[in-house]
C-alpha atoms as a PDB file:
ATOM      1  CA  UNK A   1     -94.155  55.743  86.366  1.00  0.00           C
ATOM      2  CA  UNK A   2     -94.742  56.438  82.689  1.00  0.00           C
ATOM      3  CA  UNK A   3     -91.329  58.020  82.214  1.00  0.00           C
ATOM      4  CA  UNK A   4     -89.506  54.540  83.961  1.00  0.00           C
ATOM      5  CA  UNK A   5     -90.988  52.746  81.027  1.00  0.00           C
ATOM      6  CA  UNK A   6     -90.151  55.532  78.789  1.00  0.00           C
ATOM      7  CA  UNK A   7     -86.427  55.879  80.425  1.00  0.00           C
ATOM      8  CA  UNK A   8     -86.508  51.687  80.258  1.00  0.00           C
ATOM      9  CA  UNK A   9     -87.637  51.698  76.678  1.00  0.00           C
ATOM     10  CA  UNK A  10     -84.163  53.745  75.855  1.00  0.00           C
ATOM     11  CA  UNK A  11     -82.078  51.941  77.579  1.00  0.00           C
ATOM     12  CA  UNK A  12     -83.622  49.046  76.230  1.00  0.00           C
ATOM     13  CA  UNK A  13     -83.696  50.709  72.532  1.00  0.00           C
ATOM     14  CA  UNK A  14     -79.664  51.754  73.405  1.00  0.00           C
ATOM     15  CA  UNK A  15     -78.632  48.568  73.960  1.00  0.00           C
ATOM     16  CA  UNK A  16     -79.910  46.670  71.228  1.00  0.00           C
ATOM     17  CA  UNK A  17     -78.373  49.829  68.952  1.00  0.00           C
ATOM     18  CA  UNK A  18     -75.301  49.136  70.600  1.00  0.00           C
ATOM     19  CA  UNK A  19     -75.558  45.212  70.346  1.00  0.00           C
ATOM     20  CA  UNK A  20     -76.111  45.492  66.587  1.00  0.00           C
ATOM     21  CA  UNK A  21     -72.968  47.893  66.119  1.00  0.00           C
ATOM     22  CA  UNK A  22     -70.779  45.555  68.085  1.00  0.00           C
ATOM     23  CA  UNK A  23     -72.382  42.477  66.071  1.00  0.00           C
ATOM     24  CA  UNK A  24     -71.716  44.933  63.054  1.00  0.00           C
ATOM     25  CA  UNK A  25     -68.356  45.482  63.918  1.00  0.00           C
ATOM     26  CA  UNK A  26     -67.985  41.928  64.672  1.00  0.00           C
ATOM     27  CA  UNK A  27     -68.894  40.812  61.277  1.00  0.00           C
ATOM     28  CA  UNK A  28     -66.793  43.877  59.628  1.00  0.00           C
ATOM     29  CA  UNK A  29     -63.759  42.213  61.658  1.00  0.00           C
ATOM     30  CA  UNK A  30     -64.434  38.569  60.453  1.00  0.00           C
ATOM     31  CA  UNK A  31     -64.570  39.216  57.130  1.00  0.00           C
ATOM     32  CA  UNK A  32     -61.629  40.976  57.280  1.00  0.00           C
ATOM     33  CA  UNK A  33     -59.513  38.292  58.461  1.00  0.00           C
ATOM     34  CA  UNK A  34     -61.120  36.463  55.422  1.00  0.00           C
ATOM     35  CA  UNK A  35     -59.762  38.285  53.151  1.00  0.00           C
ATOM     36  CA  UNK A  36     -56.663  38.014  54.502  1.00  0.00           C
ATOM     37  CA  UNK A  37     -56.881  34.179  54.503  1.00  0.00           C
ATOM     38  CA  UNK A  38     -58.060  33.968  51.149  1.00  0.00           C
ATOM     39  CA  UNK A  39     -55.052  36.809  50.249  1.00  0.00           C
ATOM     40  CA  UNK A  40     -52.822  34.296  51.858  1.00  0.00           C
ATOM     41  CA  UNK A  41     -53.867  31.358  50.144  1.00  0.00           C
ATOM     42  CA  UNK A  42     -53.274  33.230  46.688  1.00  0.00           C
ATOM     43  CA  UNK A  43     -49.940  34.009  47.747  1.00  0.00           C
ATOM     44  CA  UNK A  44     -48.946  30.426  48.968  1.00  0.00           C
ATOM     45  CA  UNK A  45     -50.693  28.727  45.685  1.00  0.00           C
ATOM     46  CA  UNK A  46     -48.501  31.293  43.874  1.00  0.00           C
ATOM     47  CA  UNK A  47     -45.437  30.489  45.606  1.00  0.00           C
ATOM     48  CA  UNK A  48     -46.011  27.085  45.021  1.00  0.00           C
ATOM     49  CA  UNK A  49     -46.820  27.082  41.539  1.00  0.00           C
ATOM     50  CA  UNK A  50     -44.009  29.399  40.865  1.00  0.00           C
ATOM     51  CA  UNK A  51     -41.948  26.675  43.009  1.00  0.00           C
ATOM     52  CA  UNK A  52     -43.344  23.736  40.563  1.00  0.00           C
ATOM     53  CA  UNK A  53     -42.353  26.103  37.442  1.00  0.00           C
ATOM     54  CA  UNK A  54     -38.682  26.270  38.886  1.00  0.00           C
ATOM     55  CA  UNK A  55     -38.372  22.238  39.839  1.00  0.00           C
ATOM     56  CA  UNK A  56     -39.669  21.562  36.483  1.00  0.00           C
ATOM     57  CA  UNK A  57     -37.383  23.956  35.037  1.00  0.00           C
ATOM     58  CA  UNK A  58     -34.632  21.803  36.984  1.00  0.00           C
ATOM     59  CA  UNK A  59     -35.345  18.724  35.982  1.00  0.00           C
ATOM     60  CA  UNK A  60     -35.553  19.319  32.213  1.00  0.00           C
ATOM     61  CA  UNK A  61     -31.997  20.543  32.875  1.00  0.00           C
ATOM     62  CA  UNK A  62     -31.192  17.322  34.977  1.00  0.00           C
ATOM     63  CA  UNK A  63     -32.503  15.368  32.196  1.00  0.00           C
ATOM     64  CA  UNK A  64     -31.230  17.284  29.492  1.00  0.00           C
ATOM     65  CA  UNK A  65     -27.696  17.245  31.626  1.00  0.00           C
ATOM     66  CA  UNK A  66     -28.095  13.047  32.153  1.00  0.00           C
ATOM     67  CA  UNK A  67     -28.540  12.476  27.990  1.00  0.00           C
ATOM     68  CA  UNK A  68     -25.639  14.637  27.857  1.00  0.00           C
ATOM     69  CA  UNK A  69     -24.111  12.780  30.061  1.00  0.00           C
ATOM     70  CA  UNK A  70     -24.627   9.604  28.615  1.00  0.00           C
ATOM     71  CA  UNK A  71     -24.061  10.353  25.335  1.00  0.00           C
ATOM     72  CA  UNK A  72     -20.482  11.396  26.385  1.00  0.00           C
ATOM     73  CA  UNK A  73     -19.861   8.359  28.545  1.00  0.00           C
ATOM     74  CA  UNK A  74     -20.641   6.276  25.049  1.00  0.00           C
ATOM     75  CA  UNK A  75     -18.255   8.856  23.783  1.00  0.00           C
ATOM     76  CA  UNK A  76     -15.791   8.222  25.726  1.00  0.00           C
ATOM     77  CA  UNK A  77     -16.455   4.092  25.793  1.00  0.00           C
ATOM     78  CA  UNK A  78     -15.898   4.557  22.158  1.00  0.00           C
ATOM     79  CA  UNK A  79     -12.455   6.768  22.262  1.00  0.00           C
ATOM     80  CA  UNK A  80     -10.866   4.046  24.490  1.00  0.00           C
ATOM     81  CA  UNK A  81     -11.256   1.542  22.430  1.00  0.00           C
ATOM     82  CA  UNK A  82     -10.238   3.370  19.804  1.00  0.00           C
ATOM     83  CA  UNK A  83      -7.020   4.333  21.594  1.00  0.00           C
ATOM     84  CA  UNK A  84      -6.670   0.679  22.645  1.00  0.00           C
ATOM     85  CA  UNK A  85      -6.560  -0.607  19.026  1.00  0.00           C
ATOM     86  CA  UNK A  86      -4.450   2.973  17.590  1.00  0.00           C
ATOM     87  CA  UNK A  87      -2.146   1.947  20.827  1.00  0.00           C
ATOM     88  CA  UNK A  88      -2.115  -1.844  19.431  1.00  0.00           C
ATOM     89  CA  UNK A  89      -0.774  -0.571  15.780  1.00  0.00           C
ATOM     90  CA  UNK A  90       1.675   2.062  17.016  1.00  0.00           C
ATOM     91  CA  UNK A  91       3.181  -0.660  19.002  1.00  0.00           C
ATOM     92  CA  UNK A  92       3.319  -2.738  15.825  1.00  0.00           C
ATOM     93  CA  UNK A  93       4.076  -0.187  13.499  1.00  0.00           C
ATOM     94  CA  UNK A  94       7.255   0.572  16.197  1.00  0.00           C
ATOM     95  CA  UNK A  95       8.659  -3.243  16.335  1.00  0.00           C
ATOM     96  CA  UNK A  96       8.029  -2.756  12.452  1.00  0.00           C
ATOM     97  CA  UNK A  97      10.233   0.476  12.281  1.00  0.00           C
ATOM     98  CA  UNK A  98      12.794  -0.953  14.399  1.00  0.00           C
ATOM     99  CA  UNK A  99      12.867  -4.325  12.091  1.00  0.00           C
ATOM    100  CA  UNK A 100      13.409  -1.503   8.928  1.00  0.00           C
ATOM    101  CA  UNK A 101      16.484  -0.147  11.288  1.00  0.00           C
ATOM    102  CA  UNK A 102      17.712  -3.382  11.220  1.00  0.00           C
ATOM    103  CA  UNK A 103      17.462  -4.412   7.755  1.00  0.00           C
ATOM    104  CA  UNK A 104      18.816  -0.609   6.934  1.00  0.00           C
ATOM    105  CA  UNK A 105      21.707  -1.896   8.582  1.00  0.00           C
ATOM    106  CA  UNK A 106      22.103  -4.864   6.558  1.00  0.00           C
ATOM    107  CA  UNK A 107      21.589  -3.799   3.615  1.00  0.00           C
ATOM    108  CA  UNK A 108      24.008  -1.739   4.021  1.00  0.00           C
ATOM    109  CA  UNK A 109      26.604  -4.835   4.591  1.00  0.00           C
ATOM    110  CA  UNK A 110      24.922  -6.667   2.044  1.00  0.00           C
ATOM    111  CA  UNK A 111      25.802  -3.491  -0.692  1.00  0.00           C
ATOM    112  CA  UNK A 112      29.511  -3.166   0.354  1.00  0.00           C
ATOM    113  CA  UNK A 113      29.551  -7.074  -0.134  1.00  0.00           C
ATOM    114  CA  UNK A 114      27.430  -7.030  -3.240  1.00  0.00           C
ATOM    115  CA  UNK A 115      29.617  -4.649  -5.275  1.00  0.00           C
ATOM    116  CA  UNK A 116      32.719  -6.586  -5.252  1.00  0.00           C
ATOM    117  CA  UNK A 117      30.130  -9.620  -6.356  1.00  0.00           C
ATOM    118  CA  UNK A 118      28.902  -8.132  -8.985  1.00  0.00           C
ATOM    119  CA  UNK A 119      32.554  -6.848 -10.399  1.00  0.00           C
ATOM    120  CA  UNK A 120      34.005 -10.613 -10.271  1.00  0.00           C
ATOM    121  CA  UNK A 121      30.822 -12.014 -11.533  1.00  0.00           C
ATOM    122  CA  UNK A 122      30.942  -9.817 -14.969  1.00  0.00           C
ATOM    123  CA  UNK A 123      34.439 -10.224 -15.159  1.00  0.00           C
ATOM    124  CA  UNK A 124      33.427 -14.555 -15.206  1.00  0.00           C
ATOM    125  CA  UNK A 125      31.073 -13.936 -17.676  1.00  0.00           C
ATOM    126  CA  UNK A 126      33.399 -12.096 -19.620  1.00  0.00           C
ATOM    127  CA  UNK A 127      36.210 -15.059 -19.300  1.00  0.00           C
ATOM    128  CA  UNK A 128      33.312 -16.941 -20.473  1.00  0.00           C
ATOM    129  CA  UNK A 129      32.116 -15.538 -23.501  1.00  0.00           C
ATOM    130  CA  UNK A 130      35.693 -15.142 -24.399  1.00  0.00           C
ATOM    131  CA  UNK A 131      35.942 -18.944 -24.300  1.00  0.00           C
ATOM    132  CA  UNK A 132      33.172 -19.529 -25.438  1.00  0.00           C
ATOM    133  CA  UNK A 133      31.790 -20.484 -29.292  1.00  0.00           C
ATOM    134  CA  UNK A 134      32.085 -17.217 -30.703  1.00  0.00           C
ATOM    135  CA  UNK A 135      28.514 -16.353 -32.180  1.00  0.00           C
ATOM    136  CA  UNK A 136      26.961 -13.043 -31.579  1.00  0.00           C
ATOM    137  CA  UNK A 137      30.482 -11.388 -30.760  1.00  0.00           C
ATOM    138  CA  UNK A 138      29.523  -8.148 -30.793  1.00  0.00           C
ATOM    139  CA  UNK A 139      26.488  -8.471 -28.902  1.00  0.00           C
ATOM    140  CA  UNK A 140      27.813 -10.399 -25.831  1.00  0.00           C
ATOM    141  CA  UNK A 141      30.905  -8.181 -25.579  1.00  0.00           C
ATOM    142  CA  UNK A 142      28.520  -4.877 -25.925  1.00  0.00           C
ATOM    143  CA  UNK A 143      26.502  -6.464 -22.636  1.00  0.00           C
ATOM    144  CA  UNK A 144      29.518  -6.917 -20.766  1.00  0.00           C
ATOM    145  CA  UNK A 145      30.999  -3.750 -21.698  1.00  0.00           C
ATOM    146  CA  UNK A 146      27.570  -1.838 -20.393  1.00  0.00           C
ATOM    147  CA  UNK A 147      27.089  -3.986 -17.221  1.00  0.00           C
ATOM    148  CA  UNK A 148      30.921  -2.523 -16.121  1.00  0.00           C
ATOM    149  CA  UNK A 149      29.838   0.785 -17.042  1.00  0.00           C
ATOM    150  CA  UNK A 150      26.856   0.211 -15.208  1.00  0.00           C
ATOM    151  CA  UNK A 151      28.616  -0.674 -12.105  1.00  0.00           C
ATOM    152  CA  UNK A 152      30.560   3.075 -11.615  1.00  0.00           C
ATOM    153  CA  UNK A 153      26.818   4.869 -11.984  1.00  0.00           C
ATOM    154  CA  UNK A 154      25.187   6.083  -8.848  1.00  0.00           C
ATOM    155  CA  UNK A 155      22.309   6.733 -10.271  1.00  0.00           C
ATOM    156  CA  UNK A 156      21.525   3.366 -10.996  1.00  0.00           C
ATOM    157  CA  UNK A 157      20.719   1.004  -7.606  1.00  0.00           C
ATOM    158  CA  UNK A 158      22.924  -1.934  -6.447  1.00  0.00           C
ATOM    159  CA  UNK A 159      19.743  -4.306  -6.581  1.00  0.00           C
ATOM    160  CA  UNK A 160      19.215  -2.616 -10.503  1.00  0.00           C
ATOM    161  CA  UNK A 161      22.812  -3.541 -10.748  1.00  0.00           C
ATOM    162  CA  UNK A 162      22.539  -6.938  -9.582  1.00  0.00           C
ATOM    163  CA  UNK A 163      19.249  -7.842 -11.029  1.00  0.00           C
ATOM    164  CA  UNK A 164      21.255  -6.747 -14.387  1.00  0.00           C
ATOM    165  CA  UNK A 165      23.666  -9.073 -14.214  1.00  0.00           C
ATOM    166  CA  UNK A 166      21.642 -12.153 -13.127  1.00  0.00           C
ATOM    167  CA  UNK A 167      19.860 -11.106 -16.552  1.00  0.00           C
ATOM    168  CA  UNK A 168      23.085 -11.213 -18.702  1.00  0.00           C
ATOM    169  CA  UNK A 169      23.744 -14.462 -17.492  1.00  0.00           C
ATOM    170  CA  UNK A 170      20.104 -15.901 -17.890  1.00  0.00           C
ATOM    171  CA  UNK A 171      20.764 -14.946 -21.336  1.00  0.00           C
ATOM    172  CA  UNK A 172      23.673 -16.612 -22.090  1.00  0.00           C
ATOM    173  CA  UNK A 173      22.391 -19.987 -20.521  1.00  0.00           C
ATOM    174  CA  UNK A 174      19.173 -19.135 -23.039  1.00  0.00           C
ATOM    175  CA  UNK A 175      21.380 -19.286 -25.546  1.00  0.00           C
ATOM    176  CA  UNK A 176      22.577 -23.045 -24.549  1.00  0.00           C
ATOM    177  CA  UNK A 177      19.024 -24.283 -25.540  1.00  0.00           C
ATOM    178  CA  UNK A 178      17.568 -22.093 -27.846  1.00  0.00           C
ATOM    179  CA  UNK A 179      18.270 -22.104 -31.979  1.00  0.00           C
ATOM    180  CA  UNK A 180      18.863 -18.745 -33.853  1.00  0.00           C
ATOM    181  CA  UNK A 181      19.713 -17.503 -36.797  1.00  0.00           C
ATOM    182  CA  UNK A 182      21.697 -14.061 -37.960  1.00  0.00           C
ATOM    183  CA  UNK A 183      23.614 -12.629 -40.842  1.00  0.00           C
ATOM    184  CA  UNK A 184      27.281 -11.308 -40.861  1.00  0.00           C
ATOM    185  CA  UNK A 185      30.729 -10.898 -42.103  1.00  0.00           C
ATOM    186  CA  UNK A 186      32.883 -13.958 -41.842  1.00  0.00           C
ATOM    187  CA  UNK A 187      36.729 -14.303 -43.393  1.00  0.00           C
ATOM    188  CA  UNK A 188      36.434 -17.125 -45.709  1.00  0.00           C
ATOM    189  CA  UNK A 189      39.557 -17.853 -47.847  1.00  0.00           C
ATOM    190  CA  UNK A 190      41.616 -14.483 -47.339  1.00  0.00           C
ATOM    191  CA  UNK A 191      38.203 -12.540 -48.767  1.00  0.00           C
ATOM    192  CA  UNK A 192      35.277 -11.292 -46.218  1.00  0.00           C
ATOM    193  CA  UNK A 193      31.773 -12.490 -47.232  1.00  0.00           C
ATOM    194  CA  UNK A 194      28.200 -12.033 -45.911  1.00  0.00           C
ATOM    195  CA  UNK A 195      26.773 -14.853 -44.530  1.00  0.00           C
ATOM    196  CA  UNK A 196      23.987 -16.407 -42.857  1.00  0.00           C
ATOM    197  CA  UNK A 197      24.851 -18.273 -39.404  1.00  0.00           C
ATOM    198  CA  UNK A 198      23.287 -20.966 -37.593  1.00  0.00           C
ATOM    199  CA  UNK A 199      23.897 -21.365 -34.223  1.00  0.00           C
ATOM    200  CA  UNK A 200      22.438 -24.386 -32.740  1.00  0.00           C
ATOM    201  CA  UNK A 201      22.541 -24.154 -28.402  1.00  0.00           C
ATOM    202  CA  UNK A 202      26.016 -24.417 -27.820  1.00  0.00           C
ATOM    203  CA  UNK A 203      26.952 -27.194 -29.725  1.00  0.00           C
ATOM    204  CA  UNK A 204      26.765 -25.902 -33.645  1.00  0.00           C
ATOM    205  CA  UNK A 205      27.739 -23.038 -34.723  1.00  0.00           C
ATOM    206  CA  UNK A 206      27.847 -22.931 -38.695  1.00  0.00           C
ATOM    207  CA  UNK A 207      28.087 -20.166 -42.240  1.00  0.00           C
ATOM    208  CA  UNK A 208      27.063 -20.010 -45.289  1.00  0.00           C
ATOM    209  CA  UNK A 209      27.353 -17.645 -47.714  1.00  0.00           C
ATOM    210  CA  UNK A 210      24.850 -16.196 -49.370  1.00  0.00           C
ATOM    211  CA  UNK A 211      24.882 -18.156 -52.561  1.00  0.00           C
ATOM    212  CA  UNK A 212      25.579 -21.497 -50.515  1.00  0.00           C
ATOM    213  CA  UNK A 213      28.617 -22.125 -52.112  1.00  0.00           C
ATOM    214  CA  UNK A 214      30.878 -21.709 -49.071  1.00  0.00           C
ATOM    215  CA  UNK A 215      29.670 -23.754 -45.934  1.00  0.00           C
ATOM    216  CA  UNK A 216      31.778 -23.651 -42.485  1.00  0.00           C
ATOM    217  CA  UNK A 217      31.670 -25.084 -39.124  1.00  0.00           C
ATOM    218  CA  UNK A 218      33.347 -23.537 -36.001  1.00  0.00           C
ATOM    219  CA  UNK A 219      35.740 -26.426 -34.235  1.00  0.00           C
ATOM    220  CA  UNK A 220      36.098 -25.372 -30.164  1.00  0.00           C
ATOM    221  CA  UNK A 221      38.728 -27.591 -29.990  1.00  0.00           C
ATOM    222  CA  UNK A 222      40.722 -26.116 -32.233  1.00  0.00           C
ATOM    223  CA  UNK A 223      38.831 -22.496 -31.896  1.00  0.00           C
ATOM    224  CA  UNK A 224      38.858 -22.309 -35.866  1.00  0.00           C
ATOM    225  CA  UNK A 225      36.677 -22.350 -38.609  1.00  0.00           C
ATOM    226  CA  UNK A 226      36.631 -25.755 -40.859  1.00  0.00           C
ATOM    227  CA  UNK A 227      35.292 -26.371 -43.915  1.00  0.00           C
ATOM    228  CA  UNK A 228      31.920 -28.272 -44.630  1.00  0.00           C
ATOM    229  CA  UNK A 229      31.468 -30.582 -47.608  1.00  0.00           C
ATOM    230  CA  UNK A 230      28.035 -29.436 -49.492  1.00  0.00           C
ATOM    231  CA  UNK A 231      26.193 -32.701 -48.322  1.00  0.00           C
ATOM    232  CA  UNK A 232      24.944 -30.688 -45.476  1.00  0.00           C
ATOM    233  CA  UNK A 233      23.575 -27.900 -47.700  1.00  0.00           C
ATOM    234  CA  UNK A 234      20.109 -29.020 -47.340  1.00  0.00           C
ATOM    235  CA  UNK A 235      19.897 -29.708 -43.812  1.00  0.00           C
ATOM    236  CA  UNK A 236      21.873 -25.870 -43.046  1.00  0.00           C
ATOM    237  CA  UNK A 237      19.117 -24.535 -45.742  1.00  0.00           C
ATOM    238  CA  UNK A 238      15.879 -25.862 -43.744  1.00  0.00           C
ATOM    239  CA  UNK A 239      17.646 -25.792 -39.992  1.00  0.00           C
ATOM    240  CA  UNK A 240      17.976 -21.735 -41.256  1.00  0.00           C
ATOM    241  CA  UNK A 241      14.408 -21.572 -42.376  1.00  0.00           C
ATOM    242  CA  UNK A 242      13.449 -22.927 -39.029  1.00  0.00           C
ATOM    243  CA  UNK A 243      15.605 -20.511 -36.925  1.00  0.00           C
ATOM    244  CA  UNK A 244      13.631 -18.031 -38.450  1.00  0.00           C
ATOM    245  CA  UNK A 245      10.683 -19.563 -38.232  1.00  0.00           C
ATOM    246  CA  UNK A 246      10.088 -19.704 -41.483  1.00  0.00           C
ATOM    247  CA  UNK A 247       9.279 -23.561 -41.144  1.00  0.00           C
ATOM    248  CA  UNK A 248       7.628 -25.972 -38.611  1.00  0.00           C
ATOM    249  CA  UNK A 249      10.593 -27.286 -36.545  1.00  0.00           C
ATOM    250  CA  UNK A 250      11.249 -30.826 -37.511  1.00  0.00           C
ATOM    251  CA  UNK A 251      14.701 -32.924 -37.494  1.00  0.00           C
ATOM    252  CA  UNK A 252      17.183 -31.958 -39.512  1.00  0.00           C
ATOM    253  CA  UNK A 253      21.067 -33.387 -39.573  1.00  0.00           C
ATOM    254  CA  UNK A 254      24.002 -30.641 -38.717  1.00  0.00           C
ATOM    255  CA  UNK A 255      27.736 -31.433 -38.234  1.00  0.00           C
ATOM    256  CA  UNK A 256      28.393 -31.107 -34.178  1.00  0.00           C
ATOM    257  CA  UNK A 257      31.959 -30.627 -33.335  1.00  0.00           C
ATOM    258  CA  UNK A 258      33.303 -32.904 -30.699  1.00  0.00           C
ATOM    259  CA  UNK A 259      34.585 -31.667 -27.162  1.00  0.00           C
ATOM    260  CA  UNK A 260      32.249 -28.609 -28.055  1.00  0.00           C
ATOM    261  CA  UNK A 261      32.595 -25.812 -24.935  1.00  0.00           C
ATOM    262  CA  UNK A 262      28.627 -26.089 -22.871  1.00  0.00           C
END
């Protein structure tokens, strides 16, 4: 009877051994699968973070790609209406070209038409001057001599040549309201003497000699040289001083032949 209990007590003793090693084994296998959890969780946190890293990553480059962008499309808002306004003044700068093509053209006209101008226009002024009260001789006929020299140079431009001309004659209608005075030879009584003459415009021309003694008057009509009586000594004397300036102007009296060339 005693060794029942005894044999019970064993069993009894064996099972709860072997309950505790399967409740040890069962604990041993949950925390296990804990581990794993919790290894798991490290790894998805870790993925996930290392996700965030790489989406942040990609959207500073979005962002940095979208100023970019922008900036360029200002860029580009800027270069067209740039080109719009450089298209606007090659157009105009074309119509303006094919305006100088033009005028090339006819100014080229103009020059073969200007040249024979200019040639019958000196050769008037010439007739002119030959006509024409005879003071400053040398002078006039030097100007038209150069002015048909000038118009055989190529070196010199047709509107040089022309502006030129329209100078010679502004001159010589100067001279039909201006007063001047200049010294030269004059024939006087078969001997040549050094006077002083007073041209007045165009319609007095008059000499005297140096010691006043011999006093002419140039007569158109007759293209020659008179005499002047010495009443007019004074006036010639002062109307010289004021031709050179030499005086404040002021009236003076001076024999005016008739039918005098203007």
């Amino acid at each position: 009877m005693k060794l029942s209990l005894l044999a019970k007590a064993s069993l009894i003793v064996s099972s709860a051994a072997m309950s505790f090693s399967g409740f040890s084994q069962g604990v041993n296998a949950d925390n296990s699968e804990l581990t794993q959890v919790v290894d798991a969780g490290k790894k998805i946190n870790q993925m996930a973070n290392n996700s965030q890293q790489r989406v942040d990553k990609l959207n500073e480059q979005i962002q940095s790609k979208l100023q970019q962008f922008k900036t360029v499309n200002k860029e580009i808002d800027g270069l067209t209406v740039y080109n719009k306004q450089m298209k606007a003044q090659i157009d105009n700068q074309l119509i303006e070209l094919q305006q100088l093509a033009e005028s090339m053209e006819q100014v080229s006209i103009i020059e073969r038409q200007v040249s024979p101008l200019m040639a019958r226009m000196i050769d008037t002024l010439a007739a002119f001057v030959a006509l024409d009260v005879p003071f400053l001789p040398e002078e006039r006929n030097d100007r038209i001599e150069n002015l048909k020299a000038m118009l055989d140079r190529a070196d010199v431009s047709v509107a040089e040549k022309f502006r030129r001309v329209l100078e010679a004659y502004q001159v010589e209608v100067d001279y039909g309201r201006t007063i001047e005075a200049y010294t030269g030879l004059q024939q006087v009584e078969s001997k040549e003497l050094d006077v002083d003459f007073l041209r007045i415009g165009r319609v007095s021309l008059v000499y005297r000699s140096r010691d006043g003694k011999a006093m002419g008057m140039w007569d158109q009509t007759s293209k020659s040289w008179q005499p002047l009586d010495s009443e007019y000594r004074t006036d010639i004397n002062k109307a010289l001083r004021i031709a050179r300036k030499q005086l404040a102007p002021d009236l003076i009296v001076v024999p005016v032949a008739q039918n005098s060339a203007e």
